[in-house]
C-alpha atoms as a PDB file:
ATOM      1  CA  UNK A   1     116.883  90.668 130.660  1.00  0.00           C
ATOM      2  CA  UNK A   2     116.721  86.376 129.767  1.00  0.00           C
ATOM      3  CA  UNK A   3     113.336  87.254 128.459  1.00  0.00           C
ATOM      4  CA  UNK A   4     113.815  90.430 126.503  1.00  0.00           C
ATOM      5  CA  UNK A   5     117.274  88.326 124.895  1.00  0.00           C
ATOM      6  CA  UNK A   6     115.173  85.694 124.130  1.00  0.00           C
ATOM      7  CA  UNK A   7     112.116  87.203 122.857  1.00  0.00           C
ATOM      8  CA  UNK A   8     114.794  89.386 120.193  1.00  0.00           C
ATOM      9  CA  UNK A   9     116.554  85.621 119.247  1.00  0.00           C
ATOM     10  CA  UNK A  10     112.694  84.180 118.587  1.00  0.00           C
ATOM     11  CA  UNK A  11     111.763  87.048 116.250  1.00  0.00           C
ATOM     12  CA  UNK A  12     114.823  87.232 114.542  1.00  0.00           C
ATOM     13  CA  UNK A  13     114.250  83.311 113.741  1.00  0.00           C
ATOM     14  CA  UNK A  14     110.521  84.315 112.434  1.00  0.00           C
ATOM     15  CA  UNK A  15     111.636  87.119 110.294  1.00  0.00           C
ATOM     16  CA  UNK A  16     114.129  84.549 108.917  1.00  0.00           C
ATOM     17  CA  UNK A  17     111.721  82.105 108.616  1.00  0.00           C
ATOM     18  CA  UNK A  18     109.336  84.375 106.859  1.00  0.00           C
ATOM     19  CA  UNK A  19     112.235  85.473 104.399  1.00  0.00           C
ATOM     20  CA  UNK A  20     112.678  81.886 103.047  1.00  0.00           C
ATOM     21  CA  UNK A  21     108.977  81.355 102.682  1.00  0.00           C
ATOM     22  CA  UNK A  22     108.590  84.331 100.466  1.00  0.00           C
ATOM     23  CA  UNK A  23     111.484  83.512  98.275  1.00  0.00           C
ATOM     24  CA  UNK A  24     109.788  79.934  98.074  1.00  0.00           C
ATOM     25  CA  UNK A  25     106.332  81.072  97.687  1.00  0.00           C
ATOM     26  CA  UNK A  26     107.951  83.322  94.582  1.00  0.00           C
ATOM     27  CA  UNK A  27     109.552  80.499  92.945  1.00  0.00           C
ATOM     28  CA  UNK A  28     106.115  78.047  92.728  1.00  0.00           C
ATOM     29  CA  UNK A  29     104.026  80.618  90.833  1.00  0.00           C
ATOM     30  CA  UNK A  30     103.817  80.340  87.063  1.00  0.00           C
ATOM     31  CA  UNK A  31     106.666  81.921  85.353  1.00  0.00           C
ATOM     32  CA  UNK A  32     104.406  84.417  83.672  1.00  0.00           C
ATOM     33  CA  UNK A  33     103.825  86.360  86.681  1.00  0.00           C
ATOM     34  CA  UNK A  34     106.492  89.442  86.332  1.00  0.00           C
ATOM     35  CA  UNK A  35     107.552  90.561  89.626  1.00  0.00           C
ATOM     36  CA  UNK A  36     107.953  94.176  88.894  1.00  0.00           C
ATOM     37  CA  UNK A  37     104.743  94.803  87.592  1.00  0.00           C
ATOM     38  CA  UNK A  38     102.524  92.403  89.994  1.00  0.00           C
ATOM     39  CA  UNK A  39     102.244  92.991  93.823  1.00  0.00           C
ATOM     40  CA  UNK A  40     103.648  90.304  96.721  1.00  0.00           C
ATOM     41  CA  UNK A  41      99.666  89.785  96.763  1.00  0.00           C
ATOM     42  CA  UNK A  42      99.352  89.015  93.368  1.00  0.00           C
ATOM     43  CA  UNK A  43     101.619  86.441  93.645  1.00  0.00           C
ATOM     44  CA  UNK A  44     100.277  85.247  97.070  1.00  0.00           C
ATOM     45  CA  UNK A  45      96.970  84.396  94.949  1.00  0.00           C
ATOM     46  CA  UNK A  46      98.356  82.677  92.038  1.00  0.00           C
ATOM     47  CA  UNK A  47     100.179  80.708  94.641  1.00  0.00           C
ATOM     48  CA  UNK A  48      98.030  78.234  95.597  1.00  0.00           C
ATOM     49  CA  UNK A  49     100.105  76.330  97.943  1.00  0.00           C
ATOM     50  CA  UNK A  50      99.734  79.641 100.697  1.00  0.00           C
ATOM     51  CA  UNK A  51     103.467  79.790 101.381  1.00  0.00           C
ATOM     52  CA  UNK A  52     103.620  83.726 100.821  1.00  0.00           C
ATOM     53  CA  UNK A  53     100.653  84.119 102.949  1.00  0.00           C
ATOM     54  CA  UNK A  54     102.349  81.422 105.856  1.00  0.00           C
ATOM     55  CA  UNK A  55     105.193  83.973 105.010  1.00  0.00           C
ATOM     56  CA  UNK A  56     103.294  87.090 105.992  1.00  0.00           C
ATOM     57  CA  UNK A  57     101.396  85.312 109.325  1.00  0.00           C
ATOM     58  CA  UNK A  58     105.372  84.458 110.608  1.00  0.00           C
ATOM     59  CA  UNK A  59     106.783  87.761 109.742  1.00  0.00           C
ATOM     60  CA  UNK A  60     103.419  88.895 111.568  1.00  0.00           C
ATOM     61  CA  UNK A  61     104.069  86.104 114.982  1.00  0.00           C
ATOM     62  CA  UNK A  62     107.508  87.454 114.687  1.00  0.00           C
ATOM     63  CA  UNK A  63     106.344  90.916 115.422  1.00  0.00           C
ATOM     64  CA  UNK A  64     103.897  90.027 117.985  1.00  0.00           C
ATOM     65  CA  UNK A  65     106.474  88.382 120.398  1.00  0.00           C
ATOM     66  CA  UNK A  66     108.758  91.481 120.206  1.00  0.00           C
ATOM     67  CA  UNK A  67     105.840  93.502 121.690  1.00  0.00           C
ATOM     68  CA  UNK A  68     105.742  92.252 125.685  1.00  0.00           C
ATOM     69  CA  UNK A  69     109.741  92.792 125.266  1.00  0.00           C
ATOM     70  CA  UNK A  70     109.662  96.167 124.247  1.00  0.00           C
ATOM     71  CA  UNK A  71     106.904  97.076 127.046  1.00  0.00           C
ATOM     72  CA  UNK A  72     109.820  95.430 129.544  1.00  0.00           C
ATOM     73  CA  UNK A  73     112.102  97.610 127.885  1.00  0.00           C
ATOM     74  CA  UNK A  74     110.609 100.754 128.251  1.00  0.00           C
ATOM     75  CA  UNK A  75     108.982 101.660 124.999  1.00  0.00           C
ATOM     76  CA  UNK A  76     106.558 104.150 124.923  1.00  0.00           C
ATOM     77  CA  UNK A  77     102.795 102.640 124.399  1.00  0.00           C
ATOM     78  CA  UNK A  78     102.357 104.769 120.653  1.00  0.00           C
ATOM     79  CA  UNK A  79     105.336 102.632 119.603  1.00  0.00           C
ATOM     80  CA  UNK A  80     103.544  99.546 120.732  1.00  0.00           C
ATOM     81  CA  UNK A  81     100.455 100.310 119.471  1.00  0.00           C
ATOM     82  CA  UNK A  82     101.714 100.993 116.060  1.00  0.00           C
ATOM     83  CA  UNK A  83     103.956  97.714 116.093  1.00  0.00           C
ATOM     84  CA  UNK A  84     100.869  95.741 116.920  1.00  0.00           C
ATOM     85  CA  UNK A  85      98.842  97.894 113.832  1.00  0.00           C
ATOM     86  CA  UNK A  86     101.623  96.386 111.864  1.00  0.00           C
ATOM     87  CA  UNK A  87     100.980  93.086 113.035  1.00  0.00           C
ATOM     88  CA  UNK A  88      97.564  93.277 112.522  1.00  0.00           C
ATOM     89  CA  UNK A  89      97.338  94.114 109.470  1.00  0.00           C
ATOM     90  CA  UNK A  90     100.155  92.360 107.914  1.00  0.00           C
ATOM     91  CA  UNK A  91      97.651  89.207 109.566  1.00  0.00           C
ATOM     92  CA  UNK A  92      94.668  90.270 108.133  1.00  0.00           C
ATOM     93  CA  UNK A  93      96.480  90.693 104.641  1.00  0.00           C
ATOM     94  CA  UNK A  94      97.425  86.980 104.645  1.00  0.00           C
ATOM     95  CA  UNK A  95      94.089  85.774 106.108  1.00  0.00           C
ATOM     96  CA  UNK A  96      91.836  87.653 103.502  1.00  0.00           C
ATOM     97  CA  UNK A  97      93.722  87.610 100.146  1.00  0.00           C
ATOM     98  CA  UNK A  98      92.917  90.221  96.912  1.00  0.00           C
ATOM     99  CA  UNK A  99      91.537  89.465  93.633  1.00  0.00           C
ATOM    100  CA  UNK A 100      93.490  87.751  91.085  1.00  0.00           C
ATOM    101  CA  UNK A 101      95.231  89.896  88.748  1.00  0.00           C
ATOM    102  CA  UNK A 102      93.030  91.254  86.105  1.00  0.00           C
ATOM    103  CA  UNK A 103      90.021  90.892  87.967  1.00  0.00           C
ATOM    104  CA  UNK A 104      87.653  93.707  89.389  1.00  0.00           C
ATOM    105  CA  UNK A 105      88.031  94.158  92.766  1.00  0.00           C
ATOM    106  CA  UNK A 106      85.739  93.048  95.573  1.00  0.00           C
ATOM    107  CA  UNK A 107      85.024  93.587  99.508  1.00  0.00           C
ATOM    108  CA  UNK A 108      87.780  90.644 100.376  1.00  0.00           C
ATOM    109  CA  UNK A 109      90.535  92.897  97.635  1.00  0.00           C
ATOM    110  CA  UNK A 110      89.683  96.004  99.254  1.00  0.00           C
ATOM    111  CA  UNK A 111      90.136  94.819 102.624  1.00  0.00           C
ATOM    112  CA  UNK A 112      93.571  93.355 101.638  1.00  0.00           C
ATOM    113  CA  UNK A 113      94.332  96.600 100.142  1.00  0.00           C
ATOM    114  CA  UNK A 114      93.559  98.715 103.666  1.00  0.00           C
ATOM    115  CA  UNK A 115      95.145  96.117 105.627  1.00  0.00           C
ATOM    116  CA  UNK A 116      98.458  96.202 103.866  1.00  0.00           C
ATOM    117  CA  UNK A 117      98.186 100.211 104.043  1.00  0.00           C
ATOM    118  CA  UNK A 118      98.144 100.191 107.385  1.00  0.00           C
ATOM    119  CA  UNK A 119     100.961  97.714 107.485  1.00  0.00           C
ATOM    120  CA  UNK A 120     103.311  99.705 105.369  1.00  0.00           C
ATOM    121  CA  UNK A 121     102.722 103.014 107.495  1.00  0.00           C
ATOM    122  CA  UNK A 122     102.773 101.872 110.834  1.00  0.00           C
ATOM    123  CA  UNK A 123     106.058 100.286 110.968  1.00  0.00           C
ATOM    124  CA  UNK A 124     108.116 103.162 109.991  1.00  0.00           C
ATOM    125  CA  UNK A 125     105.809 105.034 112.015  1.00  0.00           C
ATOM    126  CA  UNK A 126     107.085 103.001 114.829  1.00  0.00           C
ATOM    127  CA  UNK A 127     110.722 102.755 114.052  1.00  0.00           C
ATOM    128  CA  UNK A 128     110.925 106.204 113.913  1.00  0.00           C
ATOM    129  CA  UNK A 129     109.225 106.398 117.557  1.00  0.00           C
ATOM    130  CA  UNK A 130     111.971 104.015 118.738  1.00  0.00           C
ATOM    131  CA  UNK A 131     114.767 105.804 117.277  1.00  0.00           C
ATOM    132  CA  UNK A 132     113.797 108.968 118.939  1.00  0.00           C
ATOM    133  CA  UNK A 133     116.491 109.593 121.442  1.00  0.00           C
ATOM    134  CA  UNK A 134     119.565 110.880 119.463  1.00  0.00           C
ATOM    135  CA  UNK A 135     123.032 109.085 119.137  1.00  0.00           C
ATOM    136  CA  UNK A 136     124.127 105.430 118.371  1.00  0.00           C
ATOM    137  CA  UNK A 137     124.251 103.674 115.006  1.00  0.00           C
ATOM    138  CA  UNK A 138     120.771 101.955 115.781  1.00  0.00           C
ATOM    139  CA  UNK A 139     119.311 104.978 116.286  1.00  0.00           C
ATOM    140  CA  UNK A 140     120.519 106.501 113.107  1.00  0.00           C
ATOM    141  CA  UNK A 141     119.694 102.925 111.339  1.00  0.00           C
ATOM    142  CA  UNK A 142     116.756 102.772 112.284  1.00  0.00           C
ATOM    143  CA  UNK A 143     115.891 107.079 111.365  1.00  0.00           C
ATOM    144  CA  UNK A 144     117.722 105.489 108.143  1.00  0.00           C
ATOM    145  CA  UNK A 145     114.713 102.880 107.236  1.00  0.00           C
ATOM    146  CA  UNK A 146     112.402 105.086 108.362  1.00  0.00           C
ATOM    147  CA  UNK A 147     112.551 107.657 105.647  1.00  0.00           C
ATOM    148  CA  UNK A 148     113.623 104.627 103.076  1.00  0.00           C
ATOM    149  CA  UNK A 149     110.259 103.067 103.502  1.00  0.00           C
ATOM    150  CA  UNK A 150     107.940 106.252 103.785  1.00  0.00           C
ATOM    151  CA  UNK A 151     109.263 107.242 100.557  1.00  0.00           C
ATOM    152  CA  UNK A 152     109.074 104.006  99.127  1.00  0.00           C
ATOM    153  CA  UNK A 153     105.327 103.733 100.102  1.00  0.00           C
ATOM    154  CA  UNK A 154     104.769 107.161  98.626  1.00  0.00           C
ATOM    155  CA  UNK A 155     106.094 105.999  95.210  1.00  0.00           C
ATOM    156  CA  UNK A 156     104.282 102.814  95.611  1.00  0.00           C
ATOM    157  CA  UNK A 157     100.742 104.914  96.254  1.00  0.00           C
ATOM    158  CA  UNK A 158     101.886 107.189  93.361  1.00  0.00           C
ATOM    159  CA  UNK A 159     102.146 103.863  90.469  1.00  0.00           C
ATOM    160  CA  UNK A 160      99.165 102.588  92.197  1.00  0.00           C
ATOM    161  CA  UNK A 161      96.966 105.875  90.971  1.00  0.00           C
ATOM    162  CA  UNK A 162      98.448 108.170  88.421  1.00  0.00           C
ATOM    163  CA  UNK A 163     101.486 106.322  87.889  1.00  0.00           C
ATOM    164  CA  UNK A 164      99.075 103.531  86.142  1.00  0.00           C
ATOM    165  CA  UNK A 165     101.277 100.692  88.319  1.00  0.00           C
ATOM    166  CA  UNK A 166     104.466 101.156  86.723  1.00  0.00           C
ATOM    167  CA  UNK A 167     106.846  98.962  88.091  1.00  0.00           C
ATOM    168  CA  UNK A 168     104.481  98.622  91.274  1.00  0.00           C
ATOM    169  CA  UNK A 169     105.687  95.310  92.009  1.00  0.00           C
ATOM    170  CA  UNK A 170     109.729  96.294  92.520  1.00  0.00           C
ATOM    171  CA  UNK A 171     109.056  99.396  94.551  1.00  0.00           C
ATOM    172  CA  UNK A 172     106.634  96.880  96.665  1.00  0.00           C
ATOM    173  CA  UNK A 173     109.346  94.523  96.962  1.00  0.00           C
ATOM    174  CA  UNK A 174     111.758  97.217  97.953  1.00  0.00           C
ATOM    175  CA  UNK A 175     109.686  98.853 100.378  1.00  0.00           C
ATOM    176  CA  UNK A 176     109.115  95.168 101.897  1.00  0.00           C
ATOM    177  CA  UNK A 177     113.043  94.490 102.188  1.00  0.00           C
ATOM    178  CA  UNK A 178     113.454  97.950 103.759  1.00  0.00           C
ATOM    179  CA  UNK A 179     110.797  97.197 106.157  1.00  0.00           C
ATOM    180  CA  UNK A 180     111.485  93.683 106.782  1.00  0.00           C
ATOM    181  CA  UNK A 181     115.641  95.338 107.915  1.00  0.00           C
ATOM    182  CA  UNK A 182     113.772  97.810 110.141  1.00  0.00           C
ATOM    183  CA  UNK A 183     112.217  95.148 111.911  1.00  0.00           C
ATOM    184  CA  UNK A 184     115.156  93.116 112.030  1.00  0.00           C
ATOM    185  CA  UNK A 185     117.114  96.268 113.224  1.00  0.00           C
ATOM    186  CA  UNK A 186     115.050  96.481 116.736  1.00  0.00           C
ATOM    187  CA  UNK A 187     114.563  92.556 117.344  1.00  0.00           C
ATOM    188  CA  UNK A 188     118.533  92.395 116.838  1.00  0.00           C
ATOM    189  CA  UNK A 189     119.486  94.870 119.421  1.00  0.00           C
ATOM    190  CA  UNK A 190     116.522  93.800 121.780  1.00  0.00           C
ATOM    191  CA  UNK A 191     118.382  90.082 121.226  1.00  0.00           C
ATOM    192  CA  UNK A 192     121.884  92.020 122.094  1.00  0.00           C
ATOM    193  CA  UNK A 193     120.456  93.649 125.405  1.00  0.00           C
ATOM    194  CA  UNK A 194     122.770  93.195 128.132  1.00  0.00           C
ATOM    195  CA  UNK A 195     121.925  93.067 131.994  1.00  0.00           C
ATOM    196  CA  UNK A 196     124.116  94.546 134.331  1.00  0.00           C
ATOM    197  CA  UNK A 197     123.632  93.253 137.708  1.00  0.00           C
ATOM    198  CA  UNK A 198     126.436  94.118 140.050  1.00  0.00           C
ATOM    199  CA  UNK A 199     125.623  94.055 143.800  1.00  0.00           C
ATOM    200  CA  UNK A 200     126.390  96.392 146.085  1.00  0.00           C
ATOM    201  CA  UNK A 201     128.022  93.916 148.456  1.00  0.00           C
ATOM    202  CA  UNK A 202     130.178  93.314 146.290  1.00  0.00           C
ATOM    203  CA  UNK A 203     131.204  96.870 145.655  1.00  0.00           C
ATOM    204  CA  UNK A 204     131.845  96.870 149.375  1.00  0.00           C
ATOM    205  CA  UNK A 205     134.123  93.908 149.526  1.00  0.00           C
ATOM    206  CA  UNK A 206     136.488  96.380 147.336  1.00  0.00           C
ATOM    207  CA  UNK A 207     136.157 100.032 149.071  1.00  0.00           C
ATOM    208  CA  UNK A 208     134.283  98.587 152.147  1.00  0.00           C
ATOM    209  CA  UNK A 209     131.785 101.431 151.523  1.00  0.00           C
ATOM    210  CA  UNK A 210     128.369 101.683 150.080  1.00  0.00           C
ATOM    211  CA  UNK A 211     128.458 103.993 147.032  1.00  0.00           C
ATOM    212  CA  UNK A 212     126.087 106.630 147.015  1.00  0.00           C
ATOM    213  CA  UNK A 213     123.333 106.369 145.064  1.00  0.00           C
ATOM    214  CA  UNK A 214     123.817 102.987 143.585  1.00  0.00           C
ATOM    215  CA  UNK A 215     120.775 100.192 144.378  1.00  0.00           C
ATOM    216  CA  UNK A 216     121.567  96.472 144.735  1.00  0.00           C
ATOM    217  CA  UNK A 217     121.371  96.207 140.930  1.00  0.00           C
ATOM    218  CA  UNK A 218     120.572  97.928 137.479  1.00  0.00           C
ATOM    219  CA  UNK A 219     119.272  97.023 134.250  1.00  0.00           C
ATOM    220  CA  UNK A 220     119.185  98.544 130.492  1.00  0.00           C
ATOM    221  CA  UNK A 221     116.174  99.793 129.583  1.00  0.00           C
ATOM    222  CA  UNK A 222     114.898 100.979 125.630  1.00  0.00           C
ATOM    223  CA  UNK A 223     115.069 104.453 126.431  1.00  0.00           C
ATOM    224  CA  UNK A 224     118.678 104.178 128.623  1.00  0.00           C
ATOM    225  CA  UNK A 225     120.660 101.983 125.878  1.00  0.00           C
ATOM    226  CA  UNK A 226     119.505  98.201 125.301  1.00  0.00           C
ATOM    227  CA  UNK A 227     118.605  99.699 121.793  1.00  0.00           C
ATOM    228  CA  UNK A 228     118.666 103.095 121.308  1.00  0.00           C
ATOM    229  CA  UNK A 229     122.635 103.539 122.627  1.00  0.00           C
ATOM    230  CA  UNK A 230     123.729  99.864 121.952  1.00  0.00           C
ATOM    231  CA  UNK A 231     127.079 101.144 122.300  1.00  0.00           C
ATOM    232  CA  UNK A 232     126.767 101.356 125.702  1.00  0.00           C
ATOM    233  CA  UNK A 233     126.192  97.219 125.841  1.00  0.00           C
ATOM    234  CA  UNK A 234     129.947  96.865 125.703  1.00  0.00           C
END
């Protein structure tokens, strides 16, 4: 499908887009800020020029434009819904920032907290959804991430409480680049969807017969192999 192609090649831009920003946004804080013992966040509020929070609102765009593709695809709606969570929240997170870093936390920091919660669960959530039909490298990718990030939010929760936020910021990090490649993962194979559209007429103009059981045309879905079996694309 043109607009399933197209709506993979647009995210994939965003989620490159958002990438760059982040690195940028990480390079104009003060050099005292250590990244593995202060959160993305933390940095996003000693940044005041808002480039890691532009960062999270395009990585957040990104997602929303792969959603009406995947619904053309044939993803099931708990997928969606949990992609869109993602979104969400990942928006929210960049539109109400936390506390600066030493500070007690208020309403805004604690709804910047939940937000990014439900960020970091829902994706792998979803990818985990998409990759449920077995066979194909995507599928195994994507299985891959899945577990990658829900362990890497587990040890993020864990410094966060008992673990007195040792190295909070690197497992963050890590559990953002593992994220960031699951997303990538489904927009790239949504960009690589192929349409097959061979018309029975034509079939006829060979063996002058109508095969049974064939329509005037057919088209990949999610579940047949646009992403799931990509290796079916050819």
């Amino acid at each position: 499908m043109p607009g399933t192609r197209s709506s993979g090649l647009l995210a994939l831009g965003g989620i490159a887009l958002a990438a760059v920003l982040a690195v940028i946004g990480h390079l104009e804080v003060n050099d005292d800020l250590n990244p593995l013992s202060l959160t993305v966040s933390d940095f996003a509020v000693s940044e005041r020029g808002g480039v890691i929070d532009t960062a999270m609102a395009v990585l957040a765009a990104a997602t929303a434009v792969l959603l009406p593709a995947l619904r053309r695809a044939g993803a099931d709606r708990a997928s969606i819904a949990l992609l869109a969570a993602w979104s969400a929240g990942l928006l929210a997170a960049a539109v109400v920032p936390t506390n600066e870093p030493g500070l007690p936390m208020d309403a805004a920091a604690y709804v910047h907290r939940y937000a990014s919660v439900l960020s970091f669960l829902a994706l792998p959530l979803a990818g985990w959804l998409l990759a449920r039909r077995p066979g194909g490298r995507p599928a195994r990718r994507l299985r891959a991430l899945t577990v990658t990030s829900l362990l890497l939010a587990a040890a993020m929760i864990w410094s966060a409480y008992p673990g007195d936020r040792a190295m909070i910021g690197l497992t963050e990090r890590l559990l953002i680049l593992t994220e960031t490649a699951l997303l990538a993962t489904v927009a790239l194979h949504l960009a690589r969807a192929a349409v097959v559209d061979i018309p029975v007429r034509a079939v006829d103009d060979v063996d002058g017969i109508d095969p049974p059981g064939h329509s005037s045309s057919c088209s990949m879905s999610w579940r047949a192999a646009s992403v799931i079996e990509p290796d079916r694309l050819g």
